[in-house]
Structure formats: C-alpha cells, structure tokens
Protein backbone atom coordinates (compact mmCIF):
# COMPACT_ATOMS: atom_id res chain seq x y z
CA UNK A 1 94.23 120.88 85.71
CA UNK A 2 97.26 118.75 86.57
CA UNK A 3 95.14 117.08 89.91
CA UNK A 4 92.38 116.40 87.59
CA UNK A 5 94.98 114.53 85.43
CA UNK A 6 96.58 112.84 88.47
CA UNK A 7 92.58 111.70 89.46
CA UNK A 8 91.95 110.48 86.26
CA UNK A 9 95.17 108.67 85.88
CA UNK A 10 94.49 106.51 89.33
CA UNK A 11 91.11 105.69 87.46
CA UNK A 12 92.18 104.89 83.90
CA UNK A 13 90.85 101.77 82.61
CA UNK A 14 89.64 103.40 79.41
CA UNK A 15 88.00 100.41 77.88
CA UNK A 16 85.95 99.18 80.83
CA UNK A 17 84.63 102.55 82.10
CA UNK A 18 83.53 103.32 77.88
CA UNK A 19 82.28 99.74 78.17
CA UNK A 20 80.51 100.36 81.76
CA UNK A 21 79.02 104.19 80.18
CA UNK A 22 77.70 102.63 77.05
CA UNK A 23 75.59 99.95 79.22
CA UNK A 24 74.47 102.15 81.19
CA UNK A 25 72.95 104.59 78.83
CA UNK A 26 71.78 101.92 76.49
CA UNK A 27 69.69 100.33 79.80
CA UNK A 28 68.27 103.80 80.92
CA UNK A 29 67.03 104.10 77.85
CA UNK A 30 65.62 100.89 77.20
CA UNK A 31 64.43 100.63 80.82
CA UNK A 32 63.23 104.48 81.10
CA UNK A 33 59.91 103.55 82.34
CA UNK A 34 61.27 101.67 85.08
CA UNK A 35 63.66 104.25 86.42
CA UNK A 36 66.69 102.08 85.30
CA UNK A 37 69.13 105.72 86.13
CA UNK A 38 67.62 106.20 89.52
CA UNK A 39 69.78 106.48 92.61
CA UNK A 40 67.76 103.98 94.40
CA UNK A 41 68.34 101.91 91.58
CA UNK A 42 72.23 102.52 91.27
CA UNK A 43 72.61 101.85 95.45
CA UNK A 44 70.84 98.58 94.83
CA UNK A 45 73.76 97.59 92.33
CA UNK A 46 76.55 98.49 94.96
CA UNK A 47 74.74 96.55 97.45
CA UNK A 48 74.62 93.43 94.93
CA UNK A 49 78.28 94.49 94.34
CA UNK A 50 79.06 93.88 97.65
CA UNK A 51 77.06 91.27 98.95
CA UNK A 52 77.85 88.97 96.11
CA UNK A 53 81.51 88.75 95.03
CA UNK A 54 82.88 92.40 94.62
CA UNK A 55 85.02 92.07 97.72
CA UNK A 56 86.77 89.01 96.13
CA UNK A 57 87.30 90.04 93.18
CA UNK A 58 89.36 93.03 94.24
CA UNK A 59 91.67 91.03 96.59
CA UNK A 60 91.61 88.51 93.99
CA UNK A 61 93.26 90.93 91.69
CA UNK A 62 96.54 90.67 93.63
CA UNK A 63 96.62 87.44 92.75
CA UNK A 64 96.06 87.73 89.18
CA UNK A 65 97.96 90.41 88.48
CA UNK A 66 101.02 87.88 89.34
CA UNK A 67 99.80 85.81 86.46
CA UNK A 68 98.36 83.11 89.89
CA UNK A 69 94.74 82.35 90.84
CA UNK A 70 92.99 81.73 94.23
CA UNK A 71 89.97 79.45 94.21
CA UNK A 72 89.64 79.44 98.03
CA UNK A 73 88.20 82.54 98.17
CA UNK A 74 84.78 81.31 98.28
CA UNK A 75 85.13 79.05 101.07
CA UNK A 76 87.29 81.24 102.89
CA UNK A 77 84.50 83.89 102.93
CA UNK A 78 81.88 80.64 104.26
CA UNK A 79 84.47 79.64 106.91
CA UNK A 80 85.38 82.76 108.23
CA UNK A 81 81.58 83.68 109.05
CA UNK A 82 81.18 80.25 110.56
CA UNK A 83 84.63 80.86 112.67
CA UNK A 84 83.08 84.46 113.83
CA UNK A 85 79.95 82.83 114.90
CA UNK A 86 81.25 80.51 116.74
CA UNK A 87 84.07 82.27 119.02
CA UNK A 88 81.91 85.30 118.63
CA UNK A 89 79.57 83.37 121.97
CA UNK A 90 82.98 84.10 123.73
CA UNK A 91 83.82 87.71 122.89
CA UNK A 92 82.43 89.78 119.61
CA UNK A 93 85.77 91.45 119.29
CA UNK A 94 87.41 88.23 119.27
CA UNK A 95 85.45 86.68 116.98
CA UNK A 96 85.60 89.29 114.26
CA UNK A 97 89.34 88.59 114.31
CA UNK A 98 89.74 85.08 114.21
CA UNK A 99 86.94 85.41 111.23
CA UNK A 100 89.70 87.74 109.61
CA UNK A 101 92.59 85.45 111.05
CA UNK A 102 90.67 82.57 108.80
CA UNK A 103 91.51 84.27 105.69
CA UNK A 104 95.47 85.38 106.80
CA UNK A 105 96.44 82.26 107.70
CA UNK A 106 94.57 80.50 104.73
CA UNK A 107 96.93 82.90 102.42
CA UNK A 108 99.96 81.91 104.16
CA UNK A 109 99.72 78.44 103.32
CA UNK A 110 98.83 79.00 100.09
CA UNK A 111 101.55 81.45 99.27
CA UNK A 112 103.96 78.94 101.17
CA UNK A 113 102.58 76.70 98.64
CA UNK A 114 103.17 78.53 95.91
CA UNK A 115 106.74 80.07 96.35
CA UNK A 116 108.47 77.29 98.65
CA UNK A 117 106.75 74.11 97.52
CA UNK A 118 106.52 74.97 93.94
CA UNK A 119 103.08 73.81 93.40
CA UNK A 120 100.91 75.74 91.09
CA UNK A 121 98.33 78.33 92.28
CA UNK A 122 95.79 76.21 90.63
CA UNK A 123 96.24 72.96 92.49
CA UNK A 124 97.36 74.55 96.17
CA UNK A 125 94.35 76.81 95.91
CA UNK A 126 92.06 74.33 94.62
CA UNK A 127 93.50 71.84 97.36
CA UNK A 128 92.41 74.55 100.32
CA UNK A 129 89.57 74.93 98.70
CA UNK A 130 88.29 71.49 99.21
CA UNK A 131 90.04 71.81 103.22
CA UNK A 132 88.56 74.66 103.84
CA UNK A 133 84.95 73.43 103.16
CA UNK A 134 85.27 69.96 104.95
CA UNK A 135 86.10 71.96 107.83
CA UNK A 136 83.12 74.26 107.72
CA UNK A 137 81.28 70.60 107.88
CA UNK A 138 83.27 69.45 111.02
CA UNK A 139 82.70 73.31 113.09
CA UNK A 140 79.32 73.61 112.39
CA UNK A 141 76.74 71.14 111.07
CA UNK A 142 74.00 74.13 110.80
CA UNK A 143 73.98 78.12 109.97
CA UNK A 144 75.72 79.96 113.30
CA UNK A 145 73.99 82.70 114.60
CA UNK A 146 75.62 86.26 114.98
CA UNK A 147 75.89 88.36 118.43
CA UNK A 148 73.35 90.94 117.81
CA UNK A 149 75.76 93.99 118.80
CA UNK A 150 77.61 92.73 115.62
CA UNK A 151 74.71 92.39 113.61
CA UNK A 152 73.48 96.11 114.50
CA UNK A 153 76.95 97.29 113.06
CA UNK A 154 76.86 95.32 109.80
CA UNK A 155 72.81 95.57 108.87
CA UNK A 156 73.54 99.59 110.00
CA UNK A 157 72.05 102.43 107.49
CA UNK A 158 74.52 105.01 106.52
CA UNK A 159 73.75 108.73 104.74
CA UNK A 160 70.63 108.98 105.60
CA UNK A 161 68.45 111.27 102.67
CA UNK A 162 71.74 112.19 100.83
CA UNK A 163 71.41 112.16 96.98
CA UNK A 164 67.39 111.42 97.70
CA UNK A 165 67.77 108.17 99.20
CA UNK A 166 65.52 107.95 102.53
CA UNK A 167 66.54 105.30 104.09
CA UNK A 168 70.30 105.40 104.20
CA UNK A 169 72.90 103.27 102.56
CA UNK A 170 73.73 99.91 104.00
CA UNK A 171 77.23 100.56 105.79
CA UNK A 172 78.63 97.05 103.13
CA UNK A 173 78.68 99.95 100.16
CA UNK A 174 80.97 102.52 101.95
CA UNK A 175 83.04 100.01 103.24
CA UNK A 176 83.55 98.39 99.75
CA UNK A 177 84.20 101.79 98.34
CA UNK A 178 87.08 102.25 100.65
CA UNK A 179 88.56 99.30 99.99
CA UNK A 180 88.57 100.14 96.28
CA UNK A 181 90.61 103.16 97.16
CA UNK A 182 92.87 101.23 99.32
CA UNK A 183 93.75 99.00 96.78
CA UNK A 184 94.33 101.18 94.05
CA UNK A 185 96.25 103.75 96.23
CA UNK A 186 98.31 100.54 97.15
CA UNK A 187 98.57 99.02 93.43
CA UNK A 188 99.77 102.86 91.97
CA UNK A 189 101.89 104.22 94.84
CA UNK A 190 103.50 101.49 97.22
CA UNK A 191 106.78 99.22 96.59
CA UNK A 192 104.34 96.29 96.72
CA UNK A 193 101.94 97.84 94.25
CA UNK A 194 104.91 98.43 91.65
CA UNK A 195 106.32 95.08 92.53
CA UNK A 196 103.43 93.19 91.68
CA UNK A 197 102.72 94.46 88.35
CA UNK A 198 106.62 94.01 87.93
CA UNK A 199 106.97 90.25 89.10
CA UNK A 200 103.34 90.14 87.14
CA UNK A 201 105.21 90.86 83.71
CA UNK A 202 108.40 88.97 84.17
CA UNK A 203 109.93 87.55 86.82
CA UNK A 204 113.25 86.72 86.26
CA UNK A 205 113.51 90.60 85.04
CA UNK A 206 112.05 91.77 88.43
CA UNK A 207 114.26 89.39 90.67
CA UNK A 208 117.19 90.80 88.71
CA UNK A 209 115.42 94.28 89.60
CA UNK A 210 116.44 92.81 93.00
CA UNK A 211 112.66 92.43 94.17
CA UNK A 212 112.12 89.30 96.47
CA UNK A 213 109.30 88.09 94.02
CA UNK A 214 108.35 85.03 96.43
CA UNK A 215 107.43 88.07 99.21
CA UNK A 216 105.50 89.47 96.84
CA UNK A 217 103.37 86.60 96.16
CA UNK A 218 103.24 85.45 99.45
CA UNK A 219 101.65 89.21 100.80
CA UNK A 220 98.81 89.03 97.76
CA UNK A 221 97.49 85.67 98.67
CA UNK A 222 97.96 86.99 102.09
CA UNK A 223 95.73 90.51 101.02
CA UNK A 224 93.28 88.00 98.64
CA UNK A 225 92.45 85.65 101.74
CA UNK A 226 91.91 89.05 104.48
CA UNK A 227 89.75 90.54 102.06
CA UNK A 228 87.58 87.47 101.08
CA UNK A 229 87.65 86.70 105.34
CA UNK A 230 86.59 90.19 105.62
CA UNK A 231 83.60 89.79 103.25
CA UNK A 232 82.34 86.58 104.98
CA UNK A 233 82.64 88.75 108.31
CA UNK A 234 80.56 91.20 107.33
CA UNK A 235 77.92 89.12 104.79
CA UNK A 236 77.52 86.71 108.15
CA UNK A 237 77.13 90.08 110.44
CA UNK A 238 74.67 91.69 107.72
CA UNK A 239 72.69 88.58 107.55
CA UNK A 240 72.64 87.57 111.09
CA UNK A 241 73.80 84.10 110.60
CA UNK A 242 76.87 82.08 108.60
CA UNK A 243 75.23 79.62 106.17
CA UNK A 244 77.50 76.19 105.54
CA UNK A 245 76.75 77.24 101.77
CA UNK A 246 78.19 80.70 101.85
CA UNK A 247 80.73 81.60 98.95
CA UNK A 248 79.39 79.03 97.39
CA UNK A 249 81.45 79.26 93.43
CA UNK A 250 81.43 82.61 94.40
CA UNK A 251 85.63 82.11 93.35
CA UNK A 252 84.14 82.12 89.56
CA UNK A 253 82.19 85.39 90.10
CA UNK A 254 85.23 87.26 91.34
CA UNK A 255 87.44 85.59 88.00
CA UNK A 256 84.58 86.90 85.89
CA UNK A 257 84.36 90.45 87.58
CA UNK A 258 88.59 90.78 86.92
CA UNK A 259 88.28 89.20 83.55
CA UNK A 260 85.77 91.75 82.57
CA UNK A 261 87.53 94.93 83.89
CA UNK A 262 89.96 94.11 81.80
CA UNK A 263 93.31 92.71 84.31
CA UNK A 264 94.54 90.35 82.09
CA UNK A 265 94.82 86.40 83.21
CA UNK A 266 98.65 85.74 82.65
CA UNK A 267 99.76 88.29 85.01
CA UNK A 268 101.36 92.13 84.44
CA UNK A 269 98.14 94.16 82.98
CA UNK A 270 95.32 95.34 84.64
CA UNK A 271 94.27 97.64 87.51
CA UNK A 272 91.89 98.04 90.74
CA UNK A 273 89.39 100.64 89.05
CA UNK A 274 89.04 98.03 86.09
CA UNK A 275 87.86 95.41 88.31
CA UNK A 276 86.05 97.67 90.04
CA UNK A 277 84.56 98.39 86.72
CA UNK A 278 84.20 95.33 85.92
CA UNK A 279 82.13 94.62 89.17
CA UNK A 280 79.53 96.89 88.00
CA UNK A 281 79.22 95.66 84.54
CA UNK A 282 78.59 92.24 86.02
CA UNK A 283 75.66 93.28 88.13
CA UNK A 284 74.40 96.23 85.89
CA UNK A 285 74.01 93.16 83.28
CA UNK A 286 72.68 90.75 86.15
CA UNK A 287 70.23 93.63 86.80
CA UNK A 288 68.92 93.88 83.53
CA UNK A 289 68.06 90.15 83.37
CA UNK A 290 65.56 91.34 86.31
CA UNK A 291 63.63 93.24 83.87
CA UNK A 292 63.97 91.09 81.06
CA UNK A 293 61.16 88.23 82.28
CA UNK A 294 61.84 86.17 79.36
CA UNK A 295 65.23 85.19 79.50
CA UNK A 296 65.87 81.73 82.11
CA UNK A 297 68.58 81.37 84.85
CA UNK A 298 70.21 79.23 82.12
CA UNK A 299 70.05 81.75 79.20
CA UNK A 300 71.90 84.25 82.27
CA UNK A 301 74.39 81.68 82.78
CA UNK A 302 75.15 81.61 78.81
CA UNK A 303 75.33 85.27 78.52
CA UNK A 304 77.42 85.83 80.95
CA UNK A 305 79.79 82.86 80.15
CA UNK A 306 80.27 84.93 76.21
CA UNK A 307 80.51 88.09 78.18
CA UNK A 308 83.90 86.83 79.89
CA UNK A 309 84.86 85.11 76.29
CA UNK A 310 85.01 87.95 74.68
CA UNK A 311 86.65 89.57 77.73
CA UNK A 312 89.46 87.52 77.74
CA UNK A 313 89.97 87.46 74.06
CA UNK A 314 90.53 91.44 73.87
CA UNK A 315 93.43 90.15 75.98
CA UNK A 316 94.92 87.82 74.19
CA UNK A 317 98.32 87.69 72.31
CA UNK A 318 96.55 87.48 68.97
CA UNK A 319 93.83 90.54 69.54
CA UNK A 320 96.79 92.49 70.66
CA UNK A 321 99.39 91.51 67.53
CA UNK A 322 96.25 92.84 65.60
CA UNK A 323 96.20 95.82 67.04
CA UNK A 324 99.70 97.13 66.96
CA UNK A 325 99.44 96.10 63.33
CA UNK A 326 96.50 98.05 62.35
CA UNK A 327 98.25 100.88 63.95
CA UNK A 328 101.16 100.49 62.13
CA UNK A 329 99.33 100.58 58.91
CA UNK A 330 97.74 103.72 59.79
CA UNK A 331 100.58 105.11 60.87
CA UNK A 332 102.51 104.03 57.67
CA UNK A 333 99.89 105.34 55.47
C-alpha cells in the first residue's frame, strides 16, 4: 500500500490528471463511433506529443519553475537539426552531438545572461532567439538531409503488436516517456530538483538556505536547451531532413502545455507529471478539432488561447485568496 502511495505521490497533479480524465471520457463518448478510446488512437496523441512541442515543454519547465522563461527553444530545436545535418556528412556520431552541443551551449549563454549580466530571461532569451535563427539562414540556405543510418534509428518501430497495435510504436514515444521519468525522478529526489522549486519560491530565502541559486539557474537553461537540441535531433532524424522553419513558435506551444498542467508562471509551483498532463490535454483537444469539421484553424487558435486563460487564472493570487477563504468559511461553519 505504502509503494502505491509513493507512485502516486511522484504523479500528483490532482487537478490536471481530473482535468485530463474528464476530457477524455467526455470525447469517447461524443466520438464513440469513431473509436476516439482506441489504442491506435491514444499512440497517435503521443506521437503528436512528441513530434510537436512535448519535449520543450518539459525542459522548459526547469525554467519556469524558477519563475524565468526560455523563448529559444524553438529555434534551438531548428538549429540543432540543421547543425546535425550538416557535420553529420563528416561522422553520424559526431553530428548527433554537436546537434545536442547546439542546445548546451545555447543554455550557457543564456543562463550567463541571466545570473551574471542581470538581464531578464525575457529579453536574453528572446535576444538568442532572434541569433539563433539568423544563423540557421547563414549554415544552410535549404532543408539538410539526414545520413540514412540515423534516419533508420529515429523513423524505427518499437513494440511491435503489444496492446493490439501492429505496426509498432515510433521509437520518439518511448523516448519521450523516459524523459518524463527522468525529469520527475530529478525534480522529486535530487539537490537540484529541491533547489529549483526552492530558489522558484523565494530566493533570498533559498540563498540564505545556502543554495548557490545562480547554479541553479544556470543548469535549467542548461537542461531546457539539451532537451529542446535533443528534440530537433531526433524530429530532423525522424523526418529525414532539417527544415530552416523547424520550431517554428513552437516556444508558445511548450508555455501553453506548462501553463495548462498547472506549473505556475511566477516560479515555485508546479511539477513534471502536470506538464506532462498538460501535454496531453493540448493534443487530446487539438485532436478533437480533427473531428469537429466545422470549427476553422482560427476558431482552434481562439480556443486554445481561453484554454491557457483560464489556466493561468486558477493560478493566480486572487483565485487562490478565494480559495483559502472559502475554506475557511467552511471550516468555521
């Protein structure tokens, strides 16, 4: 009973995963006729999960979780499928790590930024950004093509027939998984986990804690630039090629995903499984709008622009003051 506890406890984010449940059963029933609850159906989400944000938005919770943003991501993940490409025509091996290097060396400078230069999150990350994307335009002035001994490892099938799907899962979903796990194991039970969420809720408290609180921010822009170079390794592998356009606002998805699941904007609240949560919600919705034929690309856009609204004002100072008062008045009563 106790490890069930423990289990749960890693993947309490009570309000997302009710939120996630509810849409889920709402859309198998409303969908029923088109198999809405089918595995097939389910894999396909993971897939979108993965293929379109997911990745960033977990190393971009990190950041948040300081109360800082990254808005590189997205060009990080375009450049460091570009930067593969390229040095991939001298070694494969090679070139998957400079693609990954891309990403490390892109947090650096922006945690450098951030704790030695004083200069907020929000103009250093905006600022490499905008770097980041000329210089995809100077390295490449068309989509690189991928070694194919990298591509066979990317676009590989996984799990073949388990849980009644035929033909496998693409190797992105277990790979995204696991990197869910790492980065909750590493948010719950490491020094830098407990650091973050401390230098996240105040930092003069957690520097008097003795934490170094400018390490700390320096190793999750350093975690939020791997994992978004990581993603562009493996989206350029999958694909075959790295597009100039890649990651293209995909920086807004990954805010969305963490806003939805619930890890709060200003720093100190939130948690891995809610943003993985979150993920899903984002493309369970964006699936739906697949079945519903009469709602536009801009009607999406709209939806999904409330959806985060209302996210972030369940957050907010005011919602929460609410709260604690209704529950005193119950509790009074």
């Amino acid at each position: 009973m106790n490890k069930i506890k423990k289990i749960y406890n890693s993947f309490y984010s009570r309000s997302t995963i009710l939120a996630f449940l509810i849409l889920v059963i709402v859309s198998s029933i409303a969908f029923a006729d088109q198999n809405f609850l089918s595995m097939t159906n389910a894999v396909n989400i993971l897939l979108k999960a993965a293929k379109n944000g997911g990745f960033l938005a977990i190393g971009m919770t990190f950041v948040i979780l300081l109360g800082e943003i990254d808005l590189s991501v997205g060009a990080v993940l375009g450049l460091s499928g570009v930067v593969m490409g390229i040095v991939a025509e001298i070694n494969p091996v090679l070139g998957i790590f400079a693609g990954i290097l891309t990403g490390v060396v892109s947090g650096i400078l922006i945690g450098y930024m951030v704790t030695k230069m004083r200069i907020s999150s929000w103009i250093a990350s905006l600022a490499m950004m905008f770097a980041l994307r000329g210089m995809i335009s100077i390295v490449a002035h068309s989509s690189v093509e991928i070694p194919d001994g990298i591509m066979r490892f990317a676009s590989a099938k996984v799990l073949k027939g388990f849980l009644g799907v035929k033909t496998g899962y693409s190797i992105l979903i277990p790979i995204f998984i696991a990197l869910v796990l790492i980065c909750m194991y590493v948010g719950k039970y490491t020094k830098f986990g407990m650091g973050i969420y401390a230098a996240g809720g105040n930092r003069e408290a957690a520097r008097m804690m003795g934490i170094d609180v400018d390490r700390i921010v320096m190793k999750a822009f350093i975690c939020s630039g791997t994992i978004a170079a990581l993603s562009g390794v493996l989206l350029a592998s999958n694909s075959g090629s790295a597009t100039l356009s890649a990651g293209n606002i995909y920086e807004t998805y990954a805010i969305a995903m963490c806003a939805i699941g619930g890890v709060k904007l200003s720093g100190g609240e939130g948690k891995f499984s809610g943003t993985f949560f979150g993920v899903l919600i984002y493309f369970v919705i964006n699936t739906i709008f697949t079945y519903l034929k009469g709602v536009t690309v801009q009607w999406q856009a709209v939806i999904m622009g409330v959806l985060v609204i209302i996210s972030v004002s369940v957050q907010s100072e005011v919602f929460m003051e609410m709260k604690a008062s209704r529950r005193k008045k119950r509790e009074n009563e």
